[in-house]
N, C-alpha and C. Protein backbone atom coordinates (compact mmCIF):
# COMPACT_ATOMS: atom_id res chain seq x y z
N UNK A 1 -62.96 13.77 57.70
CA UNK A 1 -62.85 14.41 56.41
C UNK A 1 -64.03 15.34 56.20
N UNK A 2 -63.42 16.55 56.27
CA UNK A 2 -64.41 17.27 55.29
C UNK A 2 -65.33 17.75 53.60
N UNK A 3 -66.67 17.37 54.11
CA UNK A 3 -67.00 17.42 52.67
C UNK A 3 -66.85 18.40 52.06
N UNK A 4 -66.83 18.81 50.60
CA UNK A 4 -66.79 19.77 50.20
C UNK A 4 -68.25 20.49 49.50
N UNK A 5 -68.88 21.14 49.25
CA UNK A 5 -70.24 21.78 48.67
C UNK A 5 -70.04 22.74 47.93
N UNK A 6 -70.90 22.82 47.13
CA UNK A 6 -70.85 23.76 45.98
C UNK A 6 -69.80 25.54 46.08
N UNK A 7 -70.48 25.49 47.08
CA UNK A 7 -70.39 27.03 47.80
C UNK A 7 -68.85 27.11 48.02
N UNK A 8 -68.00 26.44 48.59
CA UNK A 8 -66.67 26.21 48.67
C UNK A 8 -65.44 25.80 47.23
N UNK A 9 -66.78 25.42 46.21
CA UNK A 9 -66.04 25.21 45.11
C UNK A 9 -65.55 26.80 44.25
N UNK A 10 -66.73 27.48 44.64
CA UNK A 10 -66.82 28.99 43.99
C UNK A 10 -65.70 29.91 44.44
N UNK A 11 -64.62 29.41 45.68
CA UNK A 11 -63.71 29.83 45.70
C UNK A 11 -62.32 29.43 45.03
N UNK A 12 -62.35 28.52 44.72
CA UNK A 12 -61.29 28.23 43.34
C UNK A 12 -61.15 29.23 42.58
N UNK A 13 -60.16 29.99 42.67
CA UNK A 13 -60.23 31.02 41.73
C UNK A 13 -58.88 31.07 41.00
N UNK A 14 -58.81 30.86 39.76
CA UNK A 14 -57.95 30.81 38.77
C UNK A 14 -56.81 32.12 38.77
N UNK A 15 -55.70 31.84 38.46
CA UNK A 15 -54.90 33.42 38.03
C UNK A 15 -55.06 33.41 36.88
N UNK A 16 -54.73 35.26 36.18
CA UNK A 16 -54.88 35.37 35.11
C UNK A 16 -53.87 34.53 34.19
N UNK A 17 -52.70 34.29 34.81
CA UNK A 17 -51.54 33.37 33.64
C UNK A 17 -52.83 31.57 33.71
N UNK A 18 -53.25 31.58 34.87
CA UNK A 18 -53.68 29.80 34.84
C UNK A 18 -55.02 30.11 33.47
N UNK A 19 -55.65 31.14 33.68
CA UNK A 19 -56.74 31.10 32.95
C UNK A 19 -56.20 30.83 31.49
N UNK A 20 -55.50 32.17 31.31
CA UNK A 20 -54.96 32.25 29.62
C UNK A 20 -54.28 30.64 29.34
N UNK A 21 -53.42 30.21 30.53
CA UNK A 21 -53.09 28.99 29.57
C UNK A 21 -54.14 27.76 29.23
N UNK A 22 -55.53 27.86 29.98
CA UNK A 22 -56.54 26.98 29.36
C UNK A 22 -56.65 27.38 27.95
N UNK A 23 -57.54 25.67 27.43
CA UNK A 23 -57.54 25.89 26.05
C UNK A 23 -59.29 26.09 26.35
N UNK A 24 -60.06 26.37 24.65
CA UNK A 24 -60.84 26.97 24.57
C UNK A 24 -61.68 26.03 25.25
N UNK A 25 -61.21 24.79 24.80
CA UNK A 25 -62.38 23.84 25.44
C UNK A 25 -62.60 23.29 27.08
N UNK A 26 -61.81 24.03 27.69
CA UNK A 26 -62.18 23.91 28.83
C UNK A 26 -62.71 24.85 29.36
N UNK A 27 -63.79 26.15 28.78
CA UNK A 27 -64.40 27.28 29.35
C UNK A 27 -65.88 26.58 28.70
N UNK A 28 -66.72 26.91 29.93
CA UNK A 28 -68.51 27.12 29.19
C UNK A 28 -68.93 27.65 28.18
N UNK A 29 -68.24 28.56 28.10
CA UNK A 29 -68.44 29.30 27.02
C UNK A 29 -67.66 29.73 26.55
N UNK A 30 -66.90 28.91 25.06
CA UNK A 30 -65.40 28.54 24.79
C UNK A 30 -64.99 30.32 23.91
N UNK A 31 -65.95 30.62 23.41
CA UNK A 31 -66.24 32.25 22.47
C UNK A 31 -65.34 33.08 23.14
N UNK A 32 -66.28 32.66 24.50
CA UNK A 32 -65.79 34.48 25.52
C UNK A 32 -65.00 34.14 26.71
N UNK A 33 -64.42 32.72 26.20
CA UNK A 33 -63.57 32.39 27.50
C UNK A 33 -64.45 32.28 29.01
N UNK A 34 -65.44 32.19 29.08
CA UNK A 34 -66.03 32.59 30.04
C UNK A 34 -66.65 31.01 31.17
N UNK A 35 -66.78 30.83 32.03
CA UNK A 35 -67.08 30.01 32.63
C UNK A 35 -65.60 28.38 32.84
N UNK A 36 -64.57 29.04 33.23
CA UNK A 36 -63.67 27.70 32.89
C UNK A 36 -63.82 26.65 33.74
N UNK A 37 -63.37 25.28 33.08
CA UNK A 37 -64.07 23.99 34.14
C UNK A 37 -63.00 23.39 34.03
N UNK A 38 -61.36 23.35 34.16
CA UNK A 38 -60.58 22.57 33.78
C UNK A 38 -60.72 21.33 34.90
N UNK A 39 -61.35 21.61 36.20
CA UNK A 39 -61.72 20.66 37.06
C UNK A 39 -62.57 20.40 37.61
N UNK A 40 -63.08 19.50 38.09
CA UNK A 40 -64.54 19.13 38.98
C UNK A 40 -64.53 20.32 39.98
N UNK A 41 -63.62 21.09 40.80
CA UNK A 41 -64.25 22.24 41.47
C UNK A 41 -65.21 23.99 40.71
N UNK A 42 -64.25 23.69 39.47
CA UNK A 42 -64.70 24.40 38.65
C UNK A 42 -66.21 23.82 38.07
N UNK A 43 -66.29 22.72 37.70
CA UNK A 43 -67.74 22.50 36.96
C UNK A 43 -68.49 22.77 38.17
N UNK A 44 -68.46 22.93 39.19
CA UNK A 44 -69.60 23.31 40.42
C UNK A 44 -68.96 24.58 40.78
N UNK A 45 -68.45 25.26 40.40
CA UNK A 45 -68.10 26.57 40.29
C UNK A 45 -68.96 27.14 39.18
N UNK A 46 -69.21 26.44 38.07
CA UNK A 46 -69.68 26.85 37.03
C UNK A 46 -71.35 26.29 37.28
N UNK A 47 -71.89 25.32 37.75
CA UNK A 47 -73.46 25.12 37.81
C UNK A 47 -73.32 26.33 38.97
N UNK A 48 -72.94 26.79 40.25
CA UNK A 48 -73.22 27.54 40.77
C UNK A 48 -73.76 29.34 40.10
N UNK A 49 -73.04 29.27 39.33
CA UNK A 49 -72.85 30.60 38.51
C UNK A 49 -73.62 30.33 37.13
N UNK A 50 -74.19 29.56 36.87
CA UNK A 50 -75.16 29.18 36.03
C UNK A 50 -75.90 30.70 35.68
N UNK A 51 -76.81 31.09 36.96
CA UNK A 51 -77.80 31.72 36.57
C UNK A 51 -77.18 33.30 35.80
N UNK A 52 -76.45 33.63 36.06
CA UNK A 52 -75.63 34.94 35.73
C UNK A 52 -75.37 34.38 34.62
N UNK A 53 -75.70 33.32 33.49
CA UNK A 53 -75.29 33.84 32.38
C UNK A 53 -76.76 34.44 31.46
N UNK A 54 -76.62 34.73 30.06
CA UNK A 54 -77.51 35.28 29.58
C UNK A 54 -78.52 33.99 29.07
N UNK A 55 -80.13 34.11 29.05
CA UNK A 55 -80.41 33.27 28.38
C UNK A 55 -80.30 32.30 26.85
N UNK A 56 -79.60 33.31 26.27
CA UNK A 56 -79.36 33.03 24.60
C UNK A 56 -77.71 32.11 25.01
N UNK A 57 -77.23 32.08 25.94
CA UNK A 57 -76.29 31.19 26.29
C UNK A 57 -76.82 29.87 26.93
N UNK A 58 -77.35 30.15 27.68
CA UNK A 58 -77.59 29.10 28.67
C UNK A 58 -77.96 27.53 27.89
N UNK A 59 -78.17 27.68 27.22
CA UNK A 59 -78.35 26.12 26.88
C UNK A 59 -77.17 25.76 26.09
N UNK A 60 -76.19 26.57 25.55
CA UNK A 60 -74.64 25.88 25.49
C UNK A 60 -74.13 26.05 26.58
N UNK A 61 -74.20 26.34 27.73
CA UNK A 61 -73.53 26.11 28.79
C UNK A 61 -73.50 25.12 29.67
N UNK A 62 -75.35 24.95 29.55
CA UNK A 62 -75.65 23.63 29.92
C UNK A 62 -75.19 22.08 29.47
N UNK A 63 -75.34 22.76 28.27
CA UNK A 63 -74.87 21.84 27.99
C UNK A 63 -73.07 20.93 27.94
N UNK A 64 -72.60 22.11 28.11
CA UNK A 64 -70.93 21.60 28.60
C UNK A 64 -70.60 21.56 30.03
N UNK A 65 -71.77 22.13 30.87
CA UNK A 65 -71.38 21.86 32.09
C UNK A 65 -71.89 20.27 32.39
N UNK A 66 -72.97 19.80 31.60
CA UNK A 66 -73.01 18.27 31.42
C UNK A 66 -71.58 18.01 30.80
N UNK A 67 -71.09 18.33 30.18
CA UNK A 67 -69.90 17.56 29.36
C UNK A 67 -68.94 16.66 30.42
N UNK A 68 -68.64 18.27 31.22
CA UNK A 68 -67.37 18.38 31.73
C UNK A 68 -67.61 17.88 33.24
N UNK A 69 -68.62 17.75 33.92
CA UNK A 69 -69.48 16.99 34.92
C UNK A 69 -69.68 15.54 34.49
N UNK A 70 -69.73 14.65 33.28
CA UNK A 70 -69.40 13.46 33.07
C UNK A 70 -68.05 13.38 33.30
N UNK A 71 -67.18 13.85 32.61
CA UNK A 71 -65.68 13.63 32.63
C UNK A 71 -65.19 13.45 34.05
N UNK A 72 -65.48 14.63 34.69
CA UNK A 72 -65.03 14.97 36.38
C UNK A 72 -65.90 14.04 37.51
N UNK A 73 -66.58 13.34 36.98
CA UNK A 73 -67.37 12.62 38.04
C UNK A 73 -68.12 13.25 39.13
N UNK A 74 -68.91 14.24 38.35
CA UNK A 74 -69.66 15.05 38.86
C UNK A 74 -71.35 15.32 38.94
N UNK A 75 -71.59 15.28 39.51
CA UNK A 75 -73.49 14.58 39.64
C UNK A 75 -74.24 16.12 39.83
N UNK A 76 -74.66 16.65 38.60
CA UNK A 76 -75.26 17.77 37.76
C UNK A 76 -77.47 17.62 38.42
N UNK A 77 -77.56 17.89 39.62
CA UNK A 77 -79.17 17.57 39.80
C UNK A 77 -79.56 18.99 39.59
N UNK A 78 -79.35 20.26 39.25
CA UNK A 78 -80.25 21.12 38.75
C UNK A 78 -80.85 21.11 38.16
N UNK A 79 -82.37 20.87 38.29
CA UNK A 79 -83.20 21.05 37.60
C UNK A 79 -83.17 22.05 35.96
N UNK A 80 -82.51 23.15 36.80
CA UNK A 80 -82.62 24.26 35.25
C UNK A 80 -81.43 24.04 34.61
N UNK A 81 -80.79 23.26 34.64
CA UNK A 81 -78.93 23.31 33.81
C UNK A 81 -80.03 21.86 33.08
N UNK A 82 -79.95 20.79 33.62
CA UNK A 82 -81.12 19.74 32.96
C UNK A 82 -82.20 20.69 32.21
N UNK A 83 -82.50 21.59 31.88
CA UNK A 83 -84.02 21.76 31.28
C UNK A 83 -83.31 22.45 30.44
N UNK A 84 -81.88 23.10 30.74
CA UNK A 84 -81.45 24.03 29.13
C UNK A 84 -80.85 23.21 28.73
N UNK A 85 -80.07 22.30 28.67
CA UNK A 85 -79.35 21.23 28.48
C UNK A 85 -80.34 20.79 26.97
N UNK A 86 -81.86 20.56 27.12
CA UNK A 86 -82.54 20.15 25.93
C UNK A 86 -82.24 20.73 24.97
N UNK A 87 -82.43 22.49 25.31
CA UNK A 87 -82.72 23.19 23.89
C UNK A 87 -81.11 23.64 23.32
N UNK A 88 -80.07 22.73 23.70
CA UNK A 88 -78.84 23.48 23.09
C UNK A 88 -78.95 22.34 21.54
């Protein structure tokens, strides 16, 4: 069996009909639709892509990529998603 790693999750790539039918609460950033996690490949799709968001985001992002990384059984060790995670 092959493992899978972050880097392989970042190819999950959604169609535009799969995206639109998520609801708000399954995007990082539920506003701008932006970052969707409807699954554990996505929430490491989404800590991968972490840094590309803006700082005035990043600590609500962090903080739902904790959300949605509890739910998915997903083990979140970035240091910087943990350190914005405080100030949301």
């Amino acid at each position: 069996m092959v493992k899978e790693n972050k880097h392989e999750a970042a190819k999950e790539v959604l169609t535009a009909q799969q995206r639109r039918s998520l609801q708000a609460s399954d995007f990082g950033l539920p506003q701008e639709r932006q970052f969707p996690m409807p699954d554990a490949k996505h929430v490491r799709a989404a800590e991968s892509y972490f840094r590309y968001a803006s700082d005035r985001k990043k600590p609500e992002l962090a903080h739902r990529i904790l959300m949605k990384a509890q739910k998915y059984g997903v083990d979140v060790e970035s240091p910087e998603i943990l350190d914005w995670s405080k100030k949301y």
